[in-house]
Protein backbone atom coordinates (compact mmCIF):
# COMPACT_ATOMS: atom_id res chain seq x y z
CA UNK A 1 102.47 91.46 114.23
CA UNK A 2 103.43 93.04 111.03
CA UNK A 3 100.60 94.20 108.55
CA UNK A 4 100.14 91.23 106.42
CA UNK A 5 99.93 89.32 109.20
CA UNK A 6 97.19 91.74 110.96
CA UNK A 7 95.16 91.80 107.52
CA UNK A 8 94.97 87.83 107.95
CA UNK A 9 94.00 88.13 111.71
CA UNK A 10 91.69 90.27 110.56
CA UNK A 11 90.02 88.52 107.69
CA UNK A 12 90.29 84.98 109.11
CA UNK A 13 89.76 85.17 112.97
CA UNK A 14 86.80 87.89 112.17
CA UNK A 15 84.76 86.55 109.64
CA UNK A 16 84.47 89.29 106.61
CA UNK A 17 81.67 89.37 104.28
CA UNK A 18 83.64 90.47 101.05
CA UNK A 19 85.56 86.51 102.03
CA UNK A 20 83.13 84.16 103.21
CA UNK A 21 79.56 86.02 102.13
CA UNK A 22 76.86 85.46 104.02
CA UNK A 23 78.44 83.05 107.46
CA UNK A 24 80.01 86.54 107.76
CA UNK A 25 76.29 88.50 108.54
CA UNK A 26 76.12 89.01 112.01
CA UNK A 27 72.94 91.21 113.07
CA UNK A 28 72.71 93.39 116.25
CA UNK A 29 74.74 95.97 117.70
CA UNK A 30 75.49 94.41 121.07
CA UNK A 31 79.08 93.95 120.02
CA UNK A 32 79.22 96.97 118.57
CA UNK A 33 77.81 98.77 121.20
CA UNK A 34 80.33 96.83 124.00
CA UNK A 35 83.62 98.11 121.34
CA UNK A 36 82.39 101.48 121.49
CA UNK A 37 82.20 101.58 125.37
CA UNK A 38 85.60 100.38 125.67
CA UNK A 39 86.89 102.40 122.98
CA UNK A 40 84.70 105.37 124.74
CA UNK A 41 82.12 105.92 122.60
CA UNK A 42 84.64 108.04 120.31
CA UNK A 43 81.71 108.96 117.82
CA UNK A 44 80.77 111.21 119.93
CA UNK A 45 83.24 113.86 119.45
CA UNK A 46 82.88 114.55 116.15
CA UNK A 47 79.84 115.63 113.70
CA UNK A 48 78.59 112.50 111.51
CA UNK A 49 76.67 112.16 108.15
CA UNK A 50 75.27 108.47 107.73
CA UNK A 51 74.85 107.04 104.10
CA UNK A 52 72.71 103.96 103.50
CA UNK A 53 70.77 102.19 99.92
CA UNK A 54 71.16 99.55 97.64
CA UNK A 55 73.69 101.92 95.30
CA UNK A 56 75.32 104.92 95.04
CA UNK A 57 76.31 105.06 99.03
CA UNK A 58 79.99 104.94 97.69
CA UNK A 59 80.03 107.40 95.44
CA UNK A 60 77.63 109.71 97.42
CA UNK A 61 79.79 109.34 100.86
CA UNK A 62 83.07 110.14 98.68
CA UNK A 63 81.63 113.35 97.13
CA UNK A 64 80.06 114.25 100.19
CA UNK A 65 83.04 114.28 101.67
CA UNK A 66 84.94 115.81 98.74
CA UNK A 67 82.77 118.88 99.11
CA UNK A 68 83.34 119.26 103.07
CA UNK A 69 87.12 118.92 102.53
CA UNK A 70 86.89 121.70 100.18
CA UNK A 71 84.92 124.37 102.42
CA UNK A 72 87.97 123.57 105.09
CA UNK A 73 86.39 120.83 106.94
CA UNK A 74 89.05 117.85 108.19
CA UNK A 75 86.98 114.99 107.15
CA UNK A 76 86.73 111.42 108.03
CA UNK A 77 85.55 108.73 105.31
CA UNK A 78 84.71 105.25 106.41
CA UNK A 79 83.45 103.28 103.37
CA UNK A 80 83.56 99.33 102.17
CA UNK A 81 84.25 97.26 100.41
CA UNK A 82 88.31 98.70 99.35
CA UNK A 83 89.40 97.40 96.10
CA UNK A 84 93.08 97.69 96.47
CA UNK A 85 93.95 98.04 99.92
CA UNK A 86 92.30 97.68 103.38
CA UNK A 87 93.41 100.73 104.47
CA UNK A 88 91.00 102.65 101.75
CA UNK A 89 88.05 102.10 104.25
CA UNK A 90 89.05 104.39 106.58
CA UNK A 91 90.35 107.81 105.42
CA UNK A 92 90.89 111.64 106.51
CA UNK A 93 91.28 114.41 104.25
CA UNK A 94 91.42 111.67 101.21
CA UNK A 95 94.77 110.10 103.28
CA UNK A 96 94.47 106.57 104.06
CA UNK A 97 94.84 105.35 107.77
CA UNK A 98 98.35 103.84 108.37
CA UNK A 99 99.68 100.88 108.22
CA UNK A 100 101.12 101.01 111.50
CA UNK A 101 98.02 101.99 113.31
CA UNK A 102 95.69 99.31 112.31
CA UNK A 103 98.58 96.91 113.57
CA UNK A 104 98.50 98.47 116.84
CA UNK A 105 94.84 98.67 117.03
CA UNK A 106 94.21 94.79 116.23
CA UNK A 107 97.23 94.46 119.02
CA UNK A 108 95.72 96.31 121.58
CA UNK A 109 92.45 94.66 120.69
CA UNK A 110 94.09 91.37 121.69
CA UNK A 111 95.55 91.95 124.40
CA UNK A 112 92.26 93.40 125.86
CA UNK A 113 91.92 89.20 125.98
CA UNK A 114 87.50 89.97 125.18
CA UNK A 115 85.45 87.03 124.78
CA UNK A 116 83.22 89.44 122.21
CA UNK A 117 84.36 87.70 119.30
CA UNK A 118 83.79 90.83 116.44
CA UNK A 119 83.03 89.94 112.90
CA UNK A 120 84.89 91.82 110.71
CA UNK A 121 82.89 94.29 110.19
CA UNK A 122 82.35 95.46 113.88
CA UNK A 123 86.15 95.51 114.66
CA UNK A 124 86.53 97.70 111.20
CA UNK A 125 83.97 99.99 112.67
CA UNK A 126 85.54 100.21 116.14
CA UNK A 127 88.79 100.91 114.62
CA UNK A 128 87.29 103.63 112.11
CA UNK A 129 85.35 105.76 115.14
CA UNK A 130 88.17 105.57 117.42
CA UNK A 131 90.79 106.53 114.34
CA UNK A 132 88.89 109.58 113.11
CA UNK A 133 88.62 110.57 117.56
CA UNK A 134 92.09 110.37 117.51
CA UNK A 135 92.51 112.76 114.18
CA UNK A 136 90.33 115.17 115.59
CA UNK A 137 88.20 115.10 112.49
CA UNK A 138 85.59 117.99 112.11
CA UNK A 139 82.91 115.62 110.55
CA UNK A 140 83.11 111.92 109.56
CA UNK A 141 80.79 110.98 106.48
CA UNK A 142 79.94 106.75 107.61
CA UNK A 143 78.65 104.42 104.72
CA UNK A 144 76.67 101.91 105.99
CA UNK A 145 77.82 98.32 105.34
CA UNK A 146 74.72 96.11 104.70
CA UNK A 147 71.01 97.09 105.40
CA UNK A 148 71.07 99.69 108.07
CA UNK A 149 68.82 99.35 111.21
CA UNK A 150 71.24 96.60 112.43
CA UNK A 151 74.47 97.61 110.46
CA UNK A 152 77.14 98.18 112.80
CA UNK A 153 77.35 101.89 112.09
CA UNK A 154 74.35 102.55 113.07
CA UNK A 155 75.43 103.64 116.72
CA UNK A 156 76.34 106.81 115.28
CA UNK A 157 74.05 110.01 115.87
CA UNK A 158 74.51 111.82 112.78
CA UNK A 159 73.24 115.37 111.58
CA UNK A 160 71.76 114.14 108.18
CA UNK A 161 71.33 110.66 107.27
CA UNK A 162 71.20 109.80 103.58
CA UNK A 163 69.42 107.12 101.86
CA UNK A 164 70.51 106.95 98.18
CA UNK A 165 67.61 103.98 97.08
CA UNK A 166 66.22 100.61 97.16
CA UNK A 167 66.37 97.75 94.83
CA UNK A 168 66.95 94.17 95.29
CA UNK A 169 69.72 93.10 97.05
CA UNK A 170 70.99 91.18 99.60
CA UNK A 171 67.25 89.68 99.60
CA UNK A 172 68.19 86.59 102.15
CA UNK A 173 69.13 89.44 104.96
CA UNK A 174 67.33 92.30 104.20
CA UNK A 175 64.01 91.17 103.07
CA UNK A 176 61.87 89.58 99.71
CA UNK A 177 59.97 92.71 99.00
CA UNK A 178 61.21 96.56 98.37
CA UNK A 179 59.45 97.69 100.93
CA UNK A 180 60.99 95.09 103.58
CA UNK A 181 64.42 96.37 102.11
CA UNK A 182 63.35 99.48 102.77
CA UNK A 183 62.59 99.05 106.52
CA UNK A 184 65.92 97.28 106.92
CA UNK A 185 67.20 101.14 104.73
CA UNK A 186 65.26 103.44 106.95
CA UNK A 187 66.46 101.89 110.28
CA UNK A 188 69.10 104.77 110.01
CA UNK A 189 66.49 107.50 110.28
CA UNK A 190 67.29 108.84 113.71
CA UNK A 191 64.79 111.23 116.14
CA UNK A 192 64.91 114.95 114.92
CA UNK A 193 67.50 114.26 112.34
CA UNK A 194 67.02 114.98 108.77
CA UNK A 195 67.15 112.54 106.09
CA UNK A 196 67.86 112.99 102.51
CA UNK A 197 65.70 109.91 99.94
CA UNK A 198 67.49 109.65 96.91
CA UNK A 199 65.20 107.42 94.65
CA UNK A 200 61.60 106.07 95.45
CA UNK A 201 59.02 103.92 94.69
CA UNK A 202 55.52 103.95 96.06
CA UNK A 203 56.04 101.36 98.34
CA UNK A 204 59.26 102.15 99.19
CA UNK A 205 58.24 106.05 99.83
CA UNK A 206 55.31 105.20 102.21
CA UNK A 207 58.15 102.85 104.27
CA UNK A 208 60.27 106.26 104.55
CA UNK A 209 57.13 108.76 105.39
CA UNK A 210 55.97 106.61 108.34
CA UNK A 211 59.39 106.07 109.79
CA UNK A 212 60.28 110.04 109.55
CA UNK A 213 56.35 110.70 110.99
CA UNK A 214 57.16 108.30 113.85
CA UNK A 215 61.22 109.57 114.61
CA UNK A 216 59.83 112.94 114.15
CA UNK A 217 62.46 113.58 111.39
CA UNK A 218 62.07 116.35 108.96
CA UNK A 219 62.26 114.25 105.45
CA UNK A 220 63.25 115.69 101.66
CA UNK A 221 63.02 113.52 98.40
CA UNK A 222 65.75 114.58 96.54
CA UNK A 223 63.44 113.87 92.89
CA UNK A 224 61.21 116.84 94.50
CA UNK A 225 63.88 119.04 95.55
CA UNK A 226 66.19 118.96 92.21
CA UNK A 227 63.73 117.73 89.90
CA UNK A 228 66.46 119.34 87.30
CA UNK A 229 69.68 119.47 87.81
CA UNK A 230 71.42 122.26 87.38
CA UNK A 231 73.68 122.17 84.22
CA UNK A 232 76.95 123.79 85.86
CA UNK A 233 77.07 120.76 88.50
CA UNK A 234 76.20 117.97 86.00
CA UNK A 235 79.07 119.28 83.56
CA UNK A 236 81.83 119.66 86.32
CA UNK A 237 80.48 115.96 88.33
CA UNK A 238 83.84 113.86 87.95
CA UNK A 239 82.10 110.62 88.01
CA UNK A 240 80.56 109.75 84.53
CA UNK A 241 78.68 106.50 84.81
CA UNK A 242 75.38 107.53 83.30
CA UNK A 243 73.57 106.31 86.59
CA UNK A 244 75.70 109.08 88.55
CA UNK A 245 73.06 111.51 87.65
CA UNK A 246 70.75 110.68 90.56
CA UNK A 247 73.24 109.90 92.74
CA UNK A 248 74.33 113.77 91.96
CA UNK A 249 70.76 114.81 92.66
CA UNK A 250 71.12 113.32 95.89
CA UNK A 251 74.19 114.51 96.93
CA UNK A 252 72.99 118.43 96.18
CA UNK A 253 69.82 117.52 97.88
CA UNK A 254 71.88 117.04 100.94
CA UNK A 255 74.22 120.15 100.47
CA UNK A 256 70.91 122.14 100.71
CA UNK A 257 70.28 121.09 103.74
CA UNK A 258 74.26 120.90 105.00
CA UNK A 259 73.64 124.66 104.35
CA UNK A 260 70.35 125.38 105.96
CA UNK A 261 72.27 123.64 109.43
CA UNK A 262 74.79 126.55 108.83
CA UNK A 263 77.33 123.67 108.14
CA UNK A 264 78.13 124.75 104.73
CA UNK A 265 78.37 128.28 103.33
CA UNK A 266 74.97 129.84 101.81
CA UNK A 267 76.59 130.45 98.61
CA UNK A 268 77.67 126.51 98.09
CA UNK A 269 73.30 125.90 98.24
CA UNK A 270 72.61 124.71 94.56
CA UNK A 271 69.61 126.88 94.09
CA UNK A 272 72.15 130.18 95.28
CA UNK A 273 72.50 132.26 92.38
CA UNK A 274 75.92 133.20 93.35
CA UNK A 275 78.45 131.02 90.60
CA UNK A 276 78.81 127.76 93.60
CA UNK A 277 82.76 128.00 92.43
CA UNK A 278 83.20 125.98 95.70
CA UNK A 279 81.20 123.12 94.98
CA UNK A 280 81.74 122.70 91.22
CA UNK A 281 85.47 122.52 91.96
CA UNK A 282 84.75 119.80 94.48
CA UNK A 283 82.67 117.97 92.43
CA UNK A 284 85.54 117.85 89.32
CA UNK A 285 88.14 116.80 91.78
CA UNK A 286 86.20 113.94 94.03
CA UNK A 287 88.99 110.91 93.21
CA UNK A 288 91.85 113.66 94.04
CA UNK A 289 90.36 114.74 97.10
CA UNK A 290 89.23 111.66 98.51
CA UNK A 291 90.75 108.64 96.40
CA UNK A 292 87.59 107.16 94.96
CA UNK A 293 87.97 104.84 92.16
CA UNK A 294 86.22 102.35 89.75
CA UNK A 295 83.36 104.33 89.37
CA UNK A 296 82.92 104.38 85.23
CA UNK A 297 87.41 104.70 85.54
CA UNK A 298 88.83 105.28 82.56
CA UNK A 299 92.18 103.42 82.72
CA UNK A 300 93.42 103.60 78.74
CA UNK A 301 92.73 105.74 75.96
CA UNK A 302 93.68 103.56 72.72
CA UNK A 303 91.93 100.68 73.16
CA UNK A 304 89.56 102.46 75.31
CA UNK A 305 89.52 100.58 78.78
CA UNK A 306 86.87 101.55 81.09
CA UNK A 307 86.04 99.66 84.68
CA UNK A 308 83.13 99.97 87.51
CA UNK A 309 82.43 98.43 90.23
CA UNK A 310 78.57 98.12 89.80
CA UNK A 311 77.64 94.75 90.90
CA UNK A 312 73.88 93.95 90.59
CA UNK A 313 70.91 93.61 88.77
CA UNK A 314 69.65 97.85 89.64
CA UNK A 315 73.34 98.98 88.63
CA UNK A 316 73.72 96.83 85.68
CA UNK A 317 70.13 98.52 84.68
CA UNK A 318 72.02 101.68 83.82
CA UNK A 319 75.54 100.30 83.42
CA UNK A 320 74.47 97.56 80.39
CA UNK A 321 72.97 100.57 78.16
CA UNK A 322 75.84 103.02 78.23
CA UNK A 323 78.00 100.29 77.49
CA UNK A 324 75.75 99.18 74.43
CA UNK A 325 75.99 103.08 73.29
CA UNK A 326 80.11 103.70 73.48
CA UNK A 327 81.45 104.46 69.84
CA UNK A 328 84.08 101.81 69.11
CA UNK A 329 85.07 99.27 66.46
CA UNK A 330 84.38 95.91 68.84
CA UNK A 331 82.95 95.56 72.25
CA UNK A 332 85.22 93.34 74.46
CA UNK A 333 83.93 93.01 77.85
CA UNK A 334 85.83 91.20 81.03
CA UNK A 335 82.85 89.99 82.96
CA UNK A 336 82.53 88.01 86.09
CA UNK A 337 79.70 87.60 89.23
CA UNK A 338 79.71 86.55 93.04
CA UNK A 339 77.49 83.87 93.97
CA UNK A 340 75.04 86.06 96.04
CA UNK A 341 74.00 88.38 92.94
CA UNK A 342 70.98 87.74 90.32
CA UNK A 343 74.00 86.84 87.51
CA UNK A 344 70.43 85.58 85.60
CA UNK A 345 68.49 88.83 85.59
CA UNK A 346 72.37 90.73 84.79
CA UNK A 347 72.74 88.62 81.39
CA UNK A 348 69.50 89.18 80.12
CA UNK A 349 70.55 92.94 80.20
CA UNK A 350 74.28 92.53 78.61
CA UNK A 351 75.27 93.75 75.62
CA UNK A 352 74.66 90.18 72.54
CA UNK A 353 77.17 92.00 70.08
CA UNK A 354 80.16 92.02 72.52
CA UNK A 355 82.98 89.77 72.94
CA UNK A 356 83.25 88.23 75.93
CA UNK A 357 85.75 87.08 78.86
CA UNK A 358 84.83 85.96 81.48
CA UNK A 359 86.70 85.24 84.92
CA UNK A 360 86.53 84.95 88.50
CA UNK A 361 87.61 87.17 91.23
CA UNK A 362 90.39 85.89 94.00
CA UNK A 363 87.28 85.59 96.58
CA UNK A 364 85.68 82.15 97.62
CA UNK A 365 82.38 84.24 96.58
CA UNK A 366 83.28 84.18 93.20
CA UNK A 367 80.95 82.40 90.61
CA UNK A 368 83.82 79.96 88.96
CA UNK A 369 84.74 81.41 85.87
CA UNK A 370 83.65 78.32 83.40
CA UNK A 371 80.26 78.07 85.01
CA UNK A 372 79.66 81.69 84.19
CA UNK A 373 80.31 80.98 80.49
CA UNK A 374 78.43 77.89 80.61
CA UNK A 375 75.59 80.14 82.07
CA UNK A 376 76.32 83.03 79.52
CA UNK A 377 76.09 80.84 76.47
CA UNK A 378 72.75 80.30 77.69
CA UNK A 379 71.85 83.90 77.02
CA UNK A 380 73.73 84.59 73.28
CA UNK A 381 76.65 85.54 75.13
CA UNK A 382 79.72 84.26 73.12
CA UNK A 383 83.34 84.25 74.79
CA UNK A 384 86.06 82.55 76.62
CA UNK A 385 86.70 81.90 80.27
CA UNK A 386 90.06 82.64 82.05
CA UNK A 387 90.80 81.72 85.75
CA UNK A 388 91.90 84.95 87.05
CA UNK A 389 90.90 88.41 86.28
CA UNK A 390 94.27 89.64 84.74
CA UNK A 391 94.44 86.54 82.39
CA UNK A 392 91.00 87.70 81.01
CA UNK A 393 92.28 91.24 80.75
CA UNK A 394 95.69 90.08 79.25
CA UNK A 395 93.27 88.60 76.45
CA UNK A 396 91.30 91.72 75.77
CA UNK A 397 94.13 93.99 75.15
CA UNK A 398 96.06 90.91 73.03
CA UNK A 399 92.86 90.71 70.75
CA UNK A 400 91.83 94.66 70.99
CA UNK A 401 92.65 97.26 68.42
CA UNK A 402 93.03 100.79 69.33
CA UNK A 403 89.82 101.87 68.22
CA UNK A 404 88.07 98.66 70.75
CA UNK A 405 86.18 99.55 74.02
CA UNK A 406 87.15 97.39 76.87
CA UNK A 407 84.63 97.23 79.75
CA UNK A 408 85.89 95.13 83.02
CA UNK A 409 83.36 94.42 85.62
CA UNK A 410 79.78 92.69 87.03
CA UNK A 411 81.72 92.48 90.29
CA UNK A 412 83.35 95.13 92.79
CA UNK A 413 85.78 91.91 93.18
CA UNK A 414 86.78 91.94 89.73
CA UNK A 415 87.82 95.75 89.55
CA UNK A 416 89.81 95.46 92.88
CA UNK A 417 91.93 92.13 91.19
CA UNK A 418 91.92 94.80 88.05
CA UNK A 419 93.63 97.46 89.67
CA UNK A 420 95.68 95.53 92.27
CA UNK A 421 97.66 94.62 88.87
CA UNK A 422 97.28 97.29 86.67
């Protein structure tokens, strides 16, 4: 097999969410559990930090990670979805896994001749744990992939488990209610382990309390511990999206306790009143270190084009007002939805004086690009519709002027067709 030809075995023979939605969802972690026997339980040999919540679990696992690479750590990443490349999911030191070892992982796979039948997901797990054994990584941050208690990664016995908050998503696996989210979120809280909250609500906050009272976890809410962030950290944070802020909060929340394990050095805590040169230099050079991207990415200067992957109706809540705010002659925004998203309660939030374009991503999730006008005309929203993402672009930049703002998103989909041609 070649790597094209492993990407399709790997998308088509094992169901994956980001292609087929929700006939992808496969709760439980028997398979998992029987791949990391065979593979020998490879989690094992390294340290772990486990990352779970409706938002912000990409950009918290990235900087996380950005800030352990940079106090000399080797560092495994395992995130989802990738927006260019498979091979983003699964990274040490910022370095992408190679080509030529997914190939012979899927191969070996085969030719163990198992009747477990893997989604996706759970083979992409396997592969990740086993990969970052074989690196001999220090410490692997692990994003969680949907909900958490039955989330494939949740085999893992991590040091710190993060939750970064809870909105609605993924309702028709996860629950109707925040706190029933919530429970599927706090599944990750392990015996004796701390975990980091990011963002409560009451109900959401008396979900977390009970499950750290009964795994006999020592719990900190990051809004109690940084009420304020410190203004050296905010000022060097790489990632601008207005709605970074708590995620940042977060993310310092759980250095303070990376340094009170004696995992990080006292000086990097963010209440030290040594100068934290360490971590502000990580946290100005998180897409360098670790290769993030489409998180508020600026990809022109004149017109201004901006893209980020924030996909629902919580991210949209911050994403839709900074938008609104950016100084520029016209608003031209490239907009398109999956199928499994409230694209109802995201309109009522968009910005009525913008242009609009809208488009569908190359996934079968994809909300087709007409009915999304059809439905956006509904709302004041006045535009075209084009049938891939880069004919929508195309448009934007043929009608902008260099004084415009181009925004390009409402799907993670629609920034990875963005950047797979830009």
């Amino acid at each position: 097999m070649n790597y094209e030809e492993t990407l399709q075995y790997l998308y088509h023979a094992t169901p994956a969410f980001e292609q087929v939605g929700a006939a992808a969802y496969k709760p439980g972690l028997q398979t998992t559990i029987a791949l990391d026997d065979h593979y020998g339980r490879p989690h094992q040999s390294y340290k772990t930090i486990h990352v779970a919540g409706t938002n912000g679990k990409g950009s918290t696992s990235h900087t996380l990670a950005a800030i352990l690479q940079d106090a000399g750590y080797k560092v495994g990443l395992y995130t989802s979805p990738h927006l260019v490349d498979f091979r983003e999911r699964i990274r040490v030191n910022g370095q992408s896994i190679s080509k030529e070892r997914v190939v012979s992982f899927v191969e070996d796979y085969l030719a163990w001749n198992t009747r477990l039948s893997p989604s996706f997901f759970e083979l992409t797990t396997a592969l990740a744990l086993l990969y970052f054994k074989e690196q001999k990584v220090d410490i692997a941050v692990i994003e969680v992939g949907l909900g958490g208690r039955l989330d494939s990664t949740n085999i893992i016995n991590p040091i710190l488990s993060v939750i970064t908050n809870i909105s609605f998503d993924h309702t028709q696996f996860l629950g109707n209610t925040l706190a029933e989210i919530a429970t599927e979120k706090a599944g990750i809280i392990k015996p004796r382990t701390p975990v980091v909250i990011g963002e409560t609500t009451p109900e959401t906050r008396l979900v977390f309390v009970q499950k750290a009272k009964e795994m006999d976890a020592p719990i900190t809410f990051a809004e109690e511990a940084i009420p304020i962030l410190p203004e050296r950290y905010s000022e060097a944070f790489e990632l601008k999206g207005s709605y970074q802020e708590k995620n940042l909060r977060t993310i310092l929340t759980a250095v303070k306790n990376l340094v009170e394990q004696s995992i990080l050095p006292l000086h990097d805590a963010p209440d030290c009143h040594e100068k934290n040169a360490g971590i502000v230099s990580s946290l100005s050079h998180i897409c360098a270190l670790t290769g993030l991207r489409g998180r508020w990415e600026k990809l022109n200067d004149k017109p201004l084009v901006i893209c980020d992957t924030g996909h629902n109706l919580a991210g949209w809540q911050y994403l839709a007002p900074q938008i609104a705010a950016q100084p520029c002659q016209a608003l031209r925004i490239v907009f398109g939805m999956v199928d499994d998203k409230d694209i109802d309660g995201v309109m009522k939030l968009l910005p009525r004086h913008a242009h609009y374009y809208f488009t569908q991503a190359s996934t079968h999730r994809a909300i087709p690009a007409q009915r999304v006008c059809e439905k956006a005309a509904g709302f004041g929203l006045e535009g075209e519709y084009y049938p891939t993402v880069g004919d929508a672009y195309r448009a934007a930049l043929a009608d902008a002027a260099p004084d415009d703002f181009i925004f390009v998103g409402g799907s993670s989909y629609v920034v990875a067709d963005l950047l797979t041609e830009a």
